[in-house]
C-alpha atoms as a PDB file:
ATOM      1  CA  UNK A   1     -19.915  -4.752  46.930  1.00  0.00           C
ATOM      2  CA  UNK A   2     -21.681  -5.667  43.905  1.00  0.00           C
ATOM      3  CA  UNK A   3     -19.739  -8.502  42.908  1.00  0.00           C
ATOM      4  CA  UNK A   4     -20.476  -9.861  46.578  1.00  0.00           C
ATOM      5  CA  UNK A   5     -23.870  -9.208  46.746  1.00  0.00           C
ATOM      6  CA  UNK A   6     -23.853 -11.522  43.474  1.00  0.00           C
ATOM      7  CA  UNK A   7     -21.633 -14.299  45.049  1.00  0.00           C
ATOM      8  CA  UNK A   8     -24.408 -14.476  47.801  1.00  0.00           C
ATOM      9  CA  UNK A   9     -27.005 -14.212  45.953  1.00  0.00           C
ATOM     10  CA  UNK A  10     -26.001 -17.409  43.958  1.00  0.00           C
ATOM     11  CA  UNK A  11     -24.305 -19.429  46.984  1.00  0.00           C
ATOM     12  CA  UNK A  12     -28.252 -19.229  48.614  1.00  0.00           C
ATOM     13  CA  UNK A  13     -29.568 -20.939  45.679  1.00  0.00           C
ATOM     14  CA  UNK A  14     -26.995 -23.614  45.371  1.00  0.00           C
ATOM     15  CA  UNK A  15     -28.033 -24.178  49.116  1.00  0.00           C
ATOM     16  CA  UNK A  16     -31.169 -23.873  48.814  1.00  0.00           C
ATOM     17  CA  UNK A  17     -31.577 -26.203  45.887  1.00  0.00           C
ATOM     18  CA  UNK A  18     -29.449 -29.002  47.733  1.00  0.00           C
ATOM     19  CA  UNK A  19     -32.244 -28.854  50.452  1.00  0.00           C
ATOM     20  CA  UNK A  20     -34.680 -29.327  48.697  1.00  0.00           C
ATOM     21  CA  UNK A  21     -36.945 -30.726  45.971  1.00  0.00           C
ATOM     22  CA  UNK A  22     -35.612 -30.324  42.504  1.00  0.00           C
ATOM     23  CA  UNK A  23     -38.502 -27.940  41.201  1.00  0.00           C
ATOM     24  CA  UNK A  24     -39.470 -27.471  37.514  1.00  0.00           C
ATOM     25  CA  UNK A  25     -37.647 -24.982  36.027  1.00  0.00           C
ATOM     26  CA  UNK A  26     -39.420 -21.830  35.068  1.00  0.00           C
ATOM     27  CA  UNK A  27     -39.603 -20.848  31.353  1.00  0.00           C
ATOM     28  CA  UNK A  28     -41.402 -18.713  29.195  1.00  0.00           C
ATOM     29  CA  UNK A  29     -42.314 -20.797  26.486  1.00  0.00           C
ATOM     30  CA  UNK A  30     -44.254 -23.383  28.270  1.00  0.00           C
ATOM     31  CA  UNK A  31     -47.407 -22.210  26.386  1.00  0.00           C
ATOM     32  CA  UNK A  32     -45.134 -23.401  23.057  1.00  0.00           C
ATOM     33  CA  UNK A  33     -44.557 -26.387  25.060  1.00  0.00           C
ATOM     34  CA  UNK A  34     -46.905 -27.612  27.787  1.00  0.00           C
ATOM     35  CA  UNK A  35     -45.017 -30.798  28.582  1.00  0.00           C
ATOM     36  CA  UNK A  36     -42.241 -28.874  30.517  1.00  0.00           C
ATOM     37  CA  UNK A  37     -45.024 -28.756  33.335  1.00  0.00           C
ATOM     38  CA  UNK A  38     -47.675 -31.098  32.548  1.00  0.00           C
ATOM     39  CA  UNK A  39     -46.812 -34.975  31.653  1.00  0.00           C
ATOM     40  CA  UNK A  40     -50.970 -35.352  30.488  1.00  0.00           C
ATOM     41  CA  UNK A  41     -50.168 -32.773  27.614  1.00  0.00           C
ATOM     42  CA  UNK A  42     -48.420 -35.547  25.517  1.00  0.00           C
ATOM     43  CA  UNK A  43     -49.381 -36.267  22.609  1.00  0.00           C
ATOM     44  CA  UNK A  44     -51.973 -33.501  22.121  1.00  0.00           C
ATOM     45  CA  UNK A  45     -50.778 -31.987  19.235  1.00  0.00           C
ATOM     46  CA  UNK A  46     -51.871 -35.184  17.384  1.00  0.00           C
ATOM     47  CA  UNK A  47     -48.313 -35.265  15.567  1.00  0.00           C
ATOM     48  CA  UNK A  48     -45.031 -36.288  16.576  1.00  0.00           C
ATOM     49  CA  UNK A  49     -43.992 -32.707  17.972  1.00  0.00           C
ATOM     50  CA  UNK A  50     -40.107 -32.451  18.385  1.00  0.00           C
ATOM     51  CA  UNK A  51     -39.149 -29.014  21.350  1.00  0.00           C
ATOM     52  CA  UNK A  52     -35.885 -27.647  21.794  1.00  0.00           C
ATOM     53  CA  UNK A  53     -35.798 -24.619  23.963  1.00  0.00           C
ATOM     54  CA  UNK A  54     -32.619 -22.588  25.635  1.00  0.00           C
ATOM     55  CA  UNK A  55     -33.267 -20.267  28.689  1.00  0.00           C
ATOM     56  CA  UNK A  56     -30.306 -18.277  29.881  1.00  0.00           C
ATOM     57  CA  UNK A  57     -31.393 -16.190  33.383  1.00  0.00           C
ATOM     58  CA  UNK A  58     -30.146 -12.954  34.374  1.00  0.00           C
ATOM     59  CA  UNK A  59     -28.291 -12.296  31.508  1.00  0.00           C
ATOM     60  CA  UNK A  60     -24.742 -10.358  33.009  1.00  0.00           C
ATOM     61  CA  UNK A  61     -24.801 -12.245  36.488  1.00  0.00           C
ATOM     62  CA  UNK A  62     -22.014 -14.869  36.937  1.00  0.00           C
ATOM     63  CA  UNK A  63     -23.291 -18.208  37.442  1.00  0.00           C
ATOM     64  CA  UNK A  64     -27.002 -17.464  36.802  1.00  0.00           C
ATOM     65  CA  UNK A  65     -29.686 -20.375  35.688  1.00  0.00           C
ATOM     66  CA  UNK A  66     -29.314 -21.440  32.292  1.00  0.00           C
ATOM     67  CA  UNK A  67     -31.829 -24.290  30.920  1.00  0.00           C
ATOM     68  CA  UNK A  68     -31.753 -26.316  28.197  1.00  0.00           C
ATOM     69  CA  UNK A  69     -34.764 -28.608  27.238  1.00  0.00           C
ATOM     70  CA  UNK A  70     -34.781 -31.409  24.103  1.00  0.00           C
ATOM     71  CA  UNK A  71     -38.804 -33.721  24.190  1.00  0.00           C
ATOM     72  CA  UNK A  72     -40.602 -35.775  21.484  1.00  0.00           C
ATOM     73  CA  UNK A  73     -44.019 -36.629  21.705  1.00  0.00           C
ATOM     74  CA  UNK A  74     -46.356 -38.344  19.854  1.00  0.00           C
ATOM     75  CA  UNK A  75     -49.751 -40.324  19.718  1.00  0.00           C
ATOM     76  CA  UNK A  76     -48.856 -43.641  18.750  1.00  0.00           C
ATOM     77  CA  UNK A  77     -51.870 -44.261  16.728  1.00  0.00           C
ATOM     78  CA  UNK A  78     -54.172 -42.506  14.710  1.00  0.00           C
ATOM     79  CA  UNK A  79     -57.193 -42.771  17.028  1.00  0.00           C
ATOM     80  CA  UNK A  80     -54.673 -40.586  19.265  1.00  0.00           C
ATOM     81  CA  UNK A  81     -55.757 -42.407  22.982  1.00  0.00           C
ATOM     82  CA  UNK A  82     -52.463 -43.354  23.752  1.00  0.00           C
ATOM     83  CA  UNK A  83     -49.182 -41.104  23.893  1.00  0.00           C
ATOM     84  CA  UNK A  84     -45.186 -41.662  24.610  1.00  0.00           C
ATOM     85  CA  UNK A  85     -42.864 -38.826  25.251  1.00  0.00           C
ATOM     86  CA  UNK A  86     -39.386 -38.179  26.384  1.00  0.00           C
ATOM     87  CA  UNK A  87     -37.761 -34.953  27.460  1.00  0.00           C
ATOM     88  CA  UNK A  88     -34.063 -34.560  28.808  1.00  0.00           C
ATOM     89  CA  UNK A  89     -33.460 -31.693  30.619  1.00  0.00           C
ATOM     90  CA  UNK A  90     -30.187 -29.957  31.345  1.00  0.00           C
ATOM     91  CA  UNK A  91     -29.605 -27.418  33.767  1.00  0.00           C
ATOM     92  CA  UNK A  92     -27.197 -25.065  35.298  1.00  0.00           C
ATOM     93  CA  UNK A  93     -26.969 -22.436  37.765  1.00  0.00           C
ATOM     94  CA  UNK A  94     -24.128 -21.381  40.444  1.00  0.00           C
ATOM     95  CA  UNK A  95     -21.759 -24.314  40.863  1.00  0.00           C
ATOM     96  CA  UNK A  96     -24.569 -26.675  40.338  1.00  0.00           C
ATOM     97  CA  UNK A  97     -25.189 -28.881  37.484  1.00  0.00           C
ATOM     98  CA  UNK A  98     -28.674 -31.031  37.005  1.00  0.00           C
ATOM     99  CA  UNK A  99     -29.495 -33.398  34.562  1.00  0.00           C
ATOM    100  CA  UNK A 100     -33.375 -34.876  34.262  1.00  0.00           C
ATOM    101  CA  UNK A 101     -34.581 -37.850  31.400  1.00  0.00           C
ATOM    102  CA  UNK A 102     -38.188 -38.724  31.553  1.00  0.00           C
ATOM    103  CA  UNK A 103     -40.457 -40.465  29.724  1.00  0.00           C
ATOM    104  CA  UNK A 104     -44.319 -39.925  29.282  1.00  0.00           C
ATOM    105  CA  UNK A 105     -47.201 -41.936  29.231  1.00  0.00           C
ATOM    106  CA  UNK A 106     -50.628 -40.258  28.586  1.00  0.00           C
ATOM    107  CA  UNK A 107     -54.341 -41.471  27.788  1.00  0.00           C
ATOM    108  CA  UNK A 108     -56.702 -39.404  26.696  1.00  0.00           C
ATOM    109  CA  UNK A 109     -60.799 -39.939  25.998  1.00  0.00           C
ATOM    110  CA  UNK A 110     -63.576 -37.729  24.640  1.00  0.00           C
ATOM    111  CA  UNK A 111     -65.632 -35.752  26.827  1.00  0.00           C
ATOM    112  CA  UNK A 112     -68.285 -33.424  25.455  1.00  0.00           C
ATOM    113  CA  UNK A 113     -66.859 -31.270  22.733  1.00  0.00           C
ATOM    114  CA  UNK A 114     -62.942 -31.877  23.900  1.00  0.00           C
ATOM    115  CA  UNK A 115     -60.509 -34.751  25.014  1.00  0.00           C
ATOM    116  CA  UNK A 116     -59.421 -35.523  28.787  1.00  0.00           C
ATOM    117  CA  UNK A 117     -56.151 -36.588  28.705  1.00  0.00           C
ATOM    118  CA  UNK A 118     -54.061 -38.350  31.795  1.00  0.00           C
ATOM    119  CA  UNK A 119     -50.696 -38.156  31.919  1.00  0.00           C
ATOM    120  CA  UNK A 120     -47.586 -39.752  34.111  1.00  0.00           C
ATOM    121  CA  UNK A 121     -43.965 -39.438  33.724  1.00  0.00           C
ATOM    122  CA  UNK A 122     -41.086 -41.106  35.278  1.00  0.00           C
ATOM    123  CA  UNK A 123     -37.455 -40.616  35.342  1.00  0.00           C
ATOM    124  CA  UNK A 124     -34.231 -40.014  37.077  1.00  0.00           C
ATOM    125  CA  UNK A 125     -32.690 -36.056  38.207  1.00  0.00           C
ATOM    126  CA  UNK A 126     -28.450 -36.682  38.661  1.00  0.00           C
ATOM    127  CA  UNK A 127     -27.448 -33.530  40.263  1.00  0.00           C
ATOM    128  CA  UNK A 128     -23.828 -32.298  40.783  1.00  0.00           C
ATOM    129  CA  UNK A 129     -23.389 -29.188  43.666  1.00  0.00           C
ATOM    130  CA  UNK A 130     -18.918 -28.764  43.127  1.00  0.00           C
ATOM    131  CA  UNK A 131     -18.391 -26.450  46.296  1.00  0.00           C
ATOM    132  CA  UNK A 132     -14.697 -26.169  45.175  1.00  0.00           C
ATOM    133  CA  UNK A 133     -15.812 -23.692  42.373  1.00  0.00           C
ATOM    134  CA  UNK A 134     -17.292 -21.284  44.470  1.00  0.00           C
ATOM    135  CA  UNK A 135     -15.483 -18.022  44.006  1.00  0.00           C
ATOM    136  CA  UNK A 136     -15.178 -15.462  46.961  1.00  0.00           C
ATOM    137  CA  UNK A 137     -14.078 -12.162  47.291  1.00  0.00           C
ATOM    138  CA  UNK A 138     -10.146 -11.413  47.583  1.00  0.00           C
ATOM    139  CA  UNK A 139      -9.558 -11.718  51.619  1.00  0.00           C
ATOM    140  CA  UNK A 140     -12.605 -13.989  52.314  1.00  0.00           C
ATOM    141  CA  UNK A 141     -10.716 -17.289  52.675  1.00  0.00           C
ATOM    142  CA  UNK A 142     -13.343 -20.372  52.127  1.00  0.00           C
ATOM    143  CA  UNK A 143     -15.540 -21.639  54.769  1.00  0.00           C
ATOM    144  CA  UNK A 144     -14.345 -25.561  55.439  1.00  0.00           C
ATOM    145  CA  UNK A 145     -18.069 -26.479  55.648  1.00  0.00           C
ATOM    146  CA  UNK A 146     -18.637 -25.113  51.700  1.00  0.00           C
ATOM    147  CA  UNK A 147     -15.916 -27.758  50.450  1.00  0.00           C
ATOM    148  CA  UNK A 148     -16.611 -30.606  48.142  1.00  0.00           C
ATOM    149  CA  UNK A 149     -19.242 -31.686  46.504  1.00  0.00           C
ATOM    150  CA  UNK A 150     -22.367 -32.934  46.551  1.00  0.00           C
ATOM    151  CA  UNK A 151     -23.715 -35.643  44.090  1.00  0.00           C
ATOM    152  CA  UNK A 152     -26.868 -37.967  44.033  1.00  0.00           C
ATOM    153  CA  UNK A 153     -29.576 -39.742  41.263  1.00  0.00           C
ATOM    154  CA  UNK A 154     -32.484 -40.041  42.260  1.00  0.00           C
ATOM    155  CA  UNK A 155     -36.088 -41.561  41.014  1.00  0.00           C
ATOM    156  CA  UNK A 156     -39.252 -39.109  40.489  1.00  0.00           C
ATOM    157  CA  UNK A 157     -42.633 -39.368  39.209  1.00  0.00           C
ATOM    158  CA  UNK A 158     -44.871 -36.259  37.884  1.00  0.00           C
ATOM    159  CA  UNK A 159     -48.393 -36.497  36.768  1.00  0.00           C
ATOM    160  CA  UNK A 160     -51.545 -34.128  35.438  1.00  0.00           C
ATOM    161  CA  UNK A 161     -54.846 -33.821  33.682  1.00  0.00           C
ATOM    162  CA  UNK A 162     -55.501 -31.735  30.736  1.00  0.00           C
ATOM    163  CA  UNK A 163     -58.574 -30.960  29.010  1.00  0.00           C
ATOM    164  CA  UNK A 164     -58.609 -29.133  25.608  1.00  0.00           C
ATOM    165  CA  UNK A 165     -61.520 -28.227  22.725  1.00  0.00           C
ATOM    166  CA  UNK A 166     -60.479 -26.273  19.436  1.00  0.00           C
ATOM    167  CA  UNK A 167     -61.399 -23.193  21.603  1.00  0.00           C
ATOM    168  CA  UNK A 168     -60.339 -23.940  25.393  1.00  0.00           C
ATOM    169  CA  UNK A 169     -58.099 -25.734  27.410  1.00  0.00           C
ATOM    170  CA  UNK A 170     -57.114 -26.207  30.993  1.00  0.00           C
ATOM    171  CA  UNK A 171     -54.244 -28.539  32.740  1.00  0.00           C
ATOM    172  CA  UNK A 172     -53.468 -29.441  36.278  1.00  0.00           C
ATOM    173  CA  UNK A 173     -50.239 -31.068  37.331  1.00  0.00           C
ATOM    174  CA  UNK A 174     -47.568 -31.925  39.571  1.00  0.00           C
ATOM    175  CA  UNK A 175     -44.518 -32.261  37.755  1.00  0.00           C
ATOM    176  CA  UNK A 176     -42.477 -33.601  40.714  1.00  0.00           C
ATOM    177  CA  UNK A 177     -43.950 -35.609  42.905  1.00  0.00           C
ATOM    178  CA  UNK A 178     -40.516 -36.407  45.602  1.00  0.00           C
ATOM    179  CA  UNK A 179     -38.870 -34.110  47.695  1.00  0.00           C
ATOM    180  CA  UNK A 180     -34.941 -34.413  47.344  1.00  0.00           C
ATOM    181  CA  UNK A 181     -33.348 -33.558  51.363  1.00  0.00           C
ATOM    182  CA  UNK A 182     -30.142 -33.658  52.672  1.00  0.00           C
ATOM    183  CA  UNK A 183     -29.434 -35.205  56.108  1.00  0.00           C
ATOM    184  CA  UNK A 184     -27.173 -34.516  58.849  1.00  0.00           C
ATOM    185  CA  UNK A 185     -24.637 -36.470  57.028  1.00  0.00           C
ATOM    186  CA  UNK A 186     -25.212 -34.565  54.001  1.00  0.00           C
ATOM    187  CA  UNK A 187     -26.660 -37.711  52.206  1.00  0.00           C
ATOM    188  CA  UNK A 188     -29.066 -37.262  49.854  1.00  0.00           C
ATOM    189  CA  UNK A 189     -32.546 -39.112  49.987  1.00  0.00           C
ATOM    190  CA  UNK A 190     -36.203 -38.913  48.636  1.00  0.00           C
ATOM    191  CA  UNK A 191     -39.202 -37.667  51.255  1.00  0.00           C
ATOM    192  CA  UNK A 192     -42.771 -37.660  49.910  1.00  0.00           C
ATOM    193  CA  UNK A 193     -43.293 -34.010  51.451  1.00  0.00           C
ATOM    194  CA  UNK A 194     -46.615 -32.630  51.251  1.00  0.00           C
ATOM    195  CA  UNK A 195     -45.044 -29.297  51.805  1.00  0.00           C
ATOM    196  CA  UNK A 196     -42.918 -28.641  49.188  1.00  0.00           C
ATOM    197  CA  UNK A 197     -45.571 -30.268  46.662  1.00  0.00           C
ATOM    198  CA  UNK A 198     -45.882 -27.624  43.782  1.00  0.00           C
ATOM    199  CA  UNK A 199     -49.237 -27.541  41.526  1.00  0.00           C
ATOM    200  CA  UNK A 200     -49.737 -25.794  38.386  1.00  0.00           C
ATOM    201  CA  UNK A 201     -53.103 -25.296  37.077  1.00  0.00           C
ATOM    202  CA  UNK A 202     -52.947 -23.714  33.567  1.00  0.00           C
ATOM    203  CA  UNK A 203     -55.984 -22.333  31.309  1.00  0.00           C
ATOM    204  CA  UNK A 204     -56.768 -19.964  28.671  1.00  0.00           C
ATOM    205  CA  UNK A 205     -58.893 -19.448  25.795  1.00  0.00           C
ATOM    206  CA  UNK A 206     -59.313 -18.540  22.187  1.00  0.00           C
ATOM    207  CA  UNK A 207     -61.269 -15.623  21.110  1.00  0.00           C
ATOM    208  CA  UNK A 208     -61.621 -15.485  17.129  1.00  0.00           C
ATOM    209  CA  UNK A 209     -62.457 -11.873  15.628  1.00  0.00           C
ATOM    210  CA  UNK A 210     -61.979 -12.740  12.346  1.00  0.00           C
ATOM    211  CA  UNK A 211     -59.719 -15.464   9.875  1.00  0.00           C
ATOM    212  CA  UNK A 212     -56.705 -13.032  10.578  1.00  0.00           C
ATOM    213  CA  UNK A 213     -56.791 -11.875  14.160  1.00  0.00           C
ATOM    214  CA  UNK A 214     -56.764 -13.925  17.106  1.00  0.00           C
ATOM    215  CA  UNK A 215     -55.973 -13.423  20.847  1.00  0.00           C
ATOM    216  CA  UNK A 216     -55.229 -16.554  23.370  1.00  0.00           C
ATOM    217  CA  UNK A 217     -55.264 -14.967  26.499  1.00  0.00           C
ATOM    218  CA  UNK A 218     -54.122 -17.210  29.684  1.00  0.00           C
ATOM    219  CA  UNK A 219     -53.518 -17.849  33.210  1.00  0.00           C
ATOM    220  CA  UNK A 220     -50.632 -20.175  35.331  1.00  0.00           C
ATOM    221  CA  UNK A 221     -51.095 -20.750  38.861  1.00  0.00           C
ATOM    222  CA  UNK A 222     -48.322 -21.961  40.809  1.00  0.00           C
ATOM    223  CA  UNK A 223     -49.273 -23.044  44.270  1.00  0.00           C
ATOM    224  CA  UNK A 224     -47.069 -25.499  46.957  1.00  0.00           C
ATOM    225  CA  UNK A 225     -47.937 -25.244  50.893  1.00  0.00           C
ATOM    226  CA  UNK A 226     -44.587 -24.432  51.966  1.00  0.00           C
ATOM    227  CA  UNK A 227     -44.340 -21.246  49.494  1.00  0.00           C
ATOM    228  CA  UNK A 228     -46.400 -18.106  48.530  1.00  0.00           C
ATOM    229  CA  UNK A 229     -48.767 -18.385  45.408  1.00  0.00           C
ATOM    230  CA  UNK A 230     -47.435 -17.697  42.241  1.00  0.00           C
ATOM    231  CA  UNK A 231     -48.881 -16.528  38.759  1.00  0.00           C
ATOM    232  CA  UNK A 232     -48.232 -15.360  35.511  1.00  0.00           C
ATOM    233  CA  UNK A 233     -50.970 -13.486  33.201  1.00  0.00           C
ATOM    234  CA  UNK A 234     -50.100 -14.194  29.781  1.00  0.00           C
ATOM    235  CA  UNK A 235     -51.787 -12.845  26.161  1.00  0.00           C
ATOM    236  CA  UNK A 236     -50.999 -13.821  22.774  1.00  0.00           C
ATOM    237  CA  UNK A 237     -52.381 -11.699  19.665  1.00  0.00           C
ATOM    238  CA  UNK A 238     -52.357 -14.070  16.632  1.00  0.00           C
ATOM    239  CA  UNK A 239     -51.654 -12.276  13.273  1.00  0.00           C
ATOM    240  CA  UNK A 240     -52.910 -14.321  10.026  1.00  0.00           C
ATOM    241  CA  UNK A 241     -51.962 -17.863  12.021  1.00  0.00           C
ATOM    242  CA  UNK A 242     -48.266 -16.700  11.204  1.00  0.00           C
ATOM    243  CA  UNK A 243     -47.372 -14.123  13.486  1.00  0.00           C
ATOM    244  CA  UNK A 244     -47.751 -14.179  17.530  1.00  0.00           C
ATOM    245  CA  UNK A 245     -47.208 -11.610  19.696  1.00  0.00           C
ATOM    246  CA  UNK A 246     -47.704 -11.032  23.074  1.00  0.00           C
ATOM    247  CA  UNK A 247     -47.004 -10.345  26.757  1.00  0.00           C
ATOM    248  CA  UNK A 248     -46.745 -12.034  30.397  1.00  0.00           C
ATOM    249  CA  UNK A 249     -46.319 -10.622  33.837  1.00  0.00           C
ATOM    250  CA  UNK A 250     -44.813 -12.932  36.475  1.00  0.00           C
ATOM    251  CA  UNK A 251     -46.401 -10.972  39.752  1.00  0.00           C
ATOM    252  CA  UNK A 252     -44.354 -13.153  42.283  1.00  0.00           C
ATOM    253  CA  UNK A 253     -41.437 -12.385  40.455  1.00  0.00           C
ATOM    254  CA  UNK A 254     -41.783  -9.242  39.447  1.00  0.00           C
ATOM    255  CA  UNK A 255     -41.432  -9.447  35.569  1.00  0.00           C
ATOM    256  CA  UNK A 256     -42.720  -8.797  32.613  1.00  0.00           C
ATOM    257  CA  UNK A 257     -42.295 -10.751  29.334  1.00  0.00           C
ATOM    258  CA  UNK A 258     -42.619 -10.270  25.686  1.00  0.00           C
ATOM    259  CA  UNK A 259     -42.797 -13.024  23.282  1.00  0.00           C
ATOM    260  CA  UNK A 260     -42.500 -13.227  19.453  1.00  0.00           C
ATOM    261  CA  UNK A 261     -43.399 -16.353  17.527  1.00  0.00           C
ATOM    262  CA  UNK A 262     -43.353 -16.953  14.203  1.00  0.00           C
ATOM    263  CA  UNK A 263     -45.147 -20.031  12.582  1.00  0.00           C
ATOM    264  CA  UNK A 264     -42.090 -20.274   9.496  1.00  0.00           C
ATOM    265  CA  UNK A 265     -44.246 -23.242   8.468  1.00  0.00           C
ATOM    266  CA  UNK A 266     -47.524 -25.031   8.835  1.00  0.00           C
ATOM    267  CA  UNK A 267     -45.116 -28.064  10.814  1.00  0.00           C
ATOM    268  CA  UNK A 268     -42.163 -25.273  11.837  1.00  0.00           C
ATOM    269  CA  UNK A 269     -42.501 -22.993  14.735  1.00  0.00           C
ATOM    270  CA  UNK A 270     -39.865 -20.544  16.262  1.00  0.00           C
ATOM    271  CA  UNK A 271     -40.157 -18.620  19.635  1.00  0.00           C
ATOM    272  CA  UNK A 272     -38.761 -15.891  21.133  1.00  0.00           C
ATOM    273  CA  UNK A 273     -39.248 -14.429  24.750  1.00  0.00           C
ATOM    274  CA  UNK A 274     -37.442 -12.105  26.629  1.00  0.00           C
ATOM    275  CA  UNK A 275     -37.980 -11.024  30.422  1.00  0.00           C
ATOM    276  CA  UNK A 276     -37.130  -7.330  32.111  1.00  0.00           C
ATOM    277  CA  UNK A 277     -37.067  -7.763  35.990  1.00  0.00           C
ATOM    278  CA  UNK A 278     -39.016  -4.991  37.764  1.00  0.00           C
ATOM    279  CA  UNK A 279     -38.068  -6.007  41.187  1.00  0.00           C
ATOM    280  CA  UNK A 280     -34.678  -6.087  43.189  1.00  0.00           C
ATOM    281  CA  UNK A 281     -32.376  -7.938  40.267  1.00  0.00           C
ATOM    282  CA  UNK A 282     -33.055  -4.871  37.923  1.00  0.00           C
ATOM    283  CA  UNK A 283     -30.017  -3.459  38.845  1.00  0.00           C
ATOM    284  CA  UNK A 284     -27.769  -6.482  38.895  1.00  0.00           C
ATOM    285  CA  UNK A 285     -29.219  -7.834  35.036  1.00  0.00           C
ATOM    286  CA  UNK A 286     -30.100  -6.926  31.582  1.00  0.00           C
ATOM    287  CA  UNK A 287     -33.086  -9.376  31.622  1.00  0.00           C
ATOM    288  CA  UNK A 288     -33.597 -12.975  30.584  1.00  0.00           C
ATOM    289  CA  UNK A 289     -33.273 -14.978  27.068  1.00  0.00           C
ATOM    290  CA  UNK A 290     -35.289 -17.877  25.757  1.00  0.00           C
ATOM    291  CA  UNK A 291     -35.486 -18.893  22.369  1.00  0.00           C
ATOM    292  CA  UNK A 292     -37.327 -22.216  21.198  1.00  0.00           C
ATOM    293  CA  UNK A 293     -37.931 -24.251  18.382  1.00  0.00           C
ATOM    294  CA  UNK A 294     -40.849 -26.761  17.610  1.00  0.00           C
ATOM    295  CA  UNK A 295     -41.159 -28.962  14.408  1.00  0.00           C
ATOM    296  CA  UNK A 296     -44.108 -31.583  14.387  1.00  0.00           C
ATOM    297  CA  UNK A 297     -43.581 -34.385  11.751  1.00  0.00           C
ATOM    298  CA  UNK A 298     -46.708 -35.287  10.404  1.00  0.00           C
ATOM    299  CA  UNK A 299     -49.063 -34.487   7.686  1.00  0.00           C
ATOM    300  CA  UNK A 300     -52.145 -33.861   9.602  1.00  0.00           C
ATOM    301  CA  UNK A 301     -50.545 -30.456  10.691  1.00  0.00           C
ATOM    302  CA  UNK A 302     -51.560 -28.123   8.214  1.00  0.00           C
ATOM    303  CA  UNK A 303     -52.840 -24.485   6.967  1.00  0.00           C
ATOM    304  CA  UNK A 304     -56.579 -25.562   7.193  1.00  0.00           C
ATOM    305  CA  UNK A 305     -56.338 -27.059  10.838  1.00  0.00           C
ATOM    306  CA  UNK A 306     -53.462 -25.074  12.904  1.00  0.00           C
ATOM    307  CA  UNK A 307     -53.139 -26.184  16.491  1.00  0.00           C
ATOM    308  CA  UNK A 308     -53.558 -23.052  19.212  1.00  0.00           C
ATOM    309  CA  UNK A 309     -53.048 -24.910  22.165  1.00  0.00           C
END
């Protein structure tokens, strides 16, 4: 029964998914990486910052999400107004495949004792749904109408606002502005849906005790009409500007995460987050993986002036 209850679980979300938008992918490391949900945070690290992150979901279930993420970014002048970026996103889960390449364009301006910056990103999702793969228990034969496949590219466009100081920052987004939906003919085609519009509003704080201890606590808000409110609660407790450790609790669903940075370098960073479901899946998984790397080529990134946010 387990093994079916797995095979169901997983032939929902391939359904589901085909339905619907293509939503950003959640991760854990978007706080190491705010351009996976907002296009306006390009270019604020004032360097050219290179992000490679791997996600592998529900670590012991057959066919669950894995994520892969490669983006640049970079101001392409020293006064910092204007930013480029370009992510490519790869993505698996069930007997889906997805593939995402966007670029980034993002202005930002002072105001008071931060920057504004306004960000938009276009690109192209190619999705392939192979409904030959699925795999059924012995006896089930294979429902005629879950044969095939189902392929389409399509265009999208994200964009946000993010405000940051040395101290504070705060973003609102929406990564994906189209709604993917399949019609009777099972052709795929783009619908501007209110409904399935999802926001993220991110913020959080820096709160110095001394040179060698730090905490950056946060907040993400996740929020679309057609789905309940999401949120994750997130702390990071920054050790000699080497060392970060901390904690997040997804309440929607269910989880709790630790993370473990470690700044190897002034320009090198390396992440490491693992989730523990708390809810239903416990019993099916051993938790989630993410691991991520960040390297920032430029000299301005240094010991004297780290970069929190």
């Amino acid at each position: 029964m387990k093994g079916k209850h797995i095979i169901l679980l997983f032939l929902a979300v391939a359904l589901q998914q085909a339905l619907s938008a293509q939503q950003t992918p959640i991760t854990s490391q978007y706080l190491t990486n705010g351009l996976i949900i907002n296009p306006a945070y390009a270019g604020t690290r004032g360097a050219l910052s290179a992000n490679l992150s791997y996600r592998k979901q529900w670590a012991q279930i057959i066919g669950a999400p894995q994520f892969q993420n490669l983006s640049l970014h970079s101001p392409i002048n020293k006064r910092e107004k204007v930013a480029l970026g370009l992510v490519a996103e790869y993505m698996t889960y069930g007997v889906t495949k997805d593939i995402g390449i966007y670029g980034y364009y993002a202005y930002n301006v002072r105001l008071g004792k931060g920057r504004l910056s306004m960000g938009l990103r276009g690109g192209a999702d190619l999705s392939n749904t192979n409904y030959n793969n699925l795999q059924f228990p012995a006896g089930n034969p294979q429902d005629p109408l879950l044969m095939g496949d189902i392929k389409y590219t399509m265009p999208n466009v994200g964009a946000g606002f993010y405000y940051y100081t040395d101290r504070f920052f705060a973003g609102l987004s929406v990564p994906s502005i189209l709604t993917y939906q399949n019609d009777a003919e099972n052709e795929t085609g783009l619908s501007p849906d209110f409904m399935m519009f999802k926001t993220y509003f991110l913020t959080g704080t820096l709160i110095n005790f001394s040179d060698a201890l730090k905490v950056k606590p946060s907040v993400l808000v996740r929020y679309s009409m057609s789905e309940p409110l999401e949120m994750d609660l997130n702390a990071n407790l920054i050790i000699a500007d080497l060392l970060w450790i901390g904690g997040s609790y997804r309440i929607a669903e269910k989880a709790a995460v630790a993370l473990l940075d470690l700044q190897v370098t002034p320009q090198f960073k390396i992440g490491y987050s693992f989730d523990y479901q708390l809810g239903h899946l416990n019993s099916y998984t051993s938790g989630t993986h993410e691991i991520s790397l960040r390297y920032e080529f430029e000299f301005s990134v240094s010991a004297t002036s780290p970069r929190y946010f």
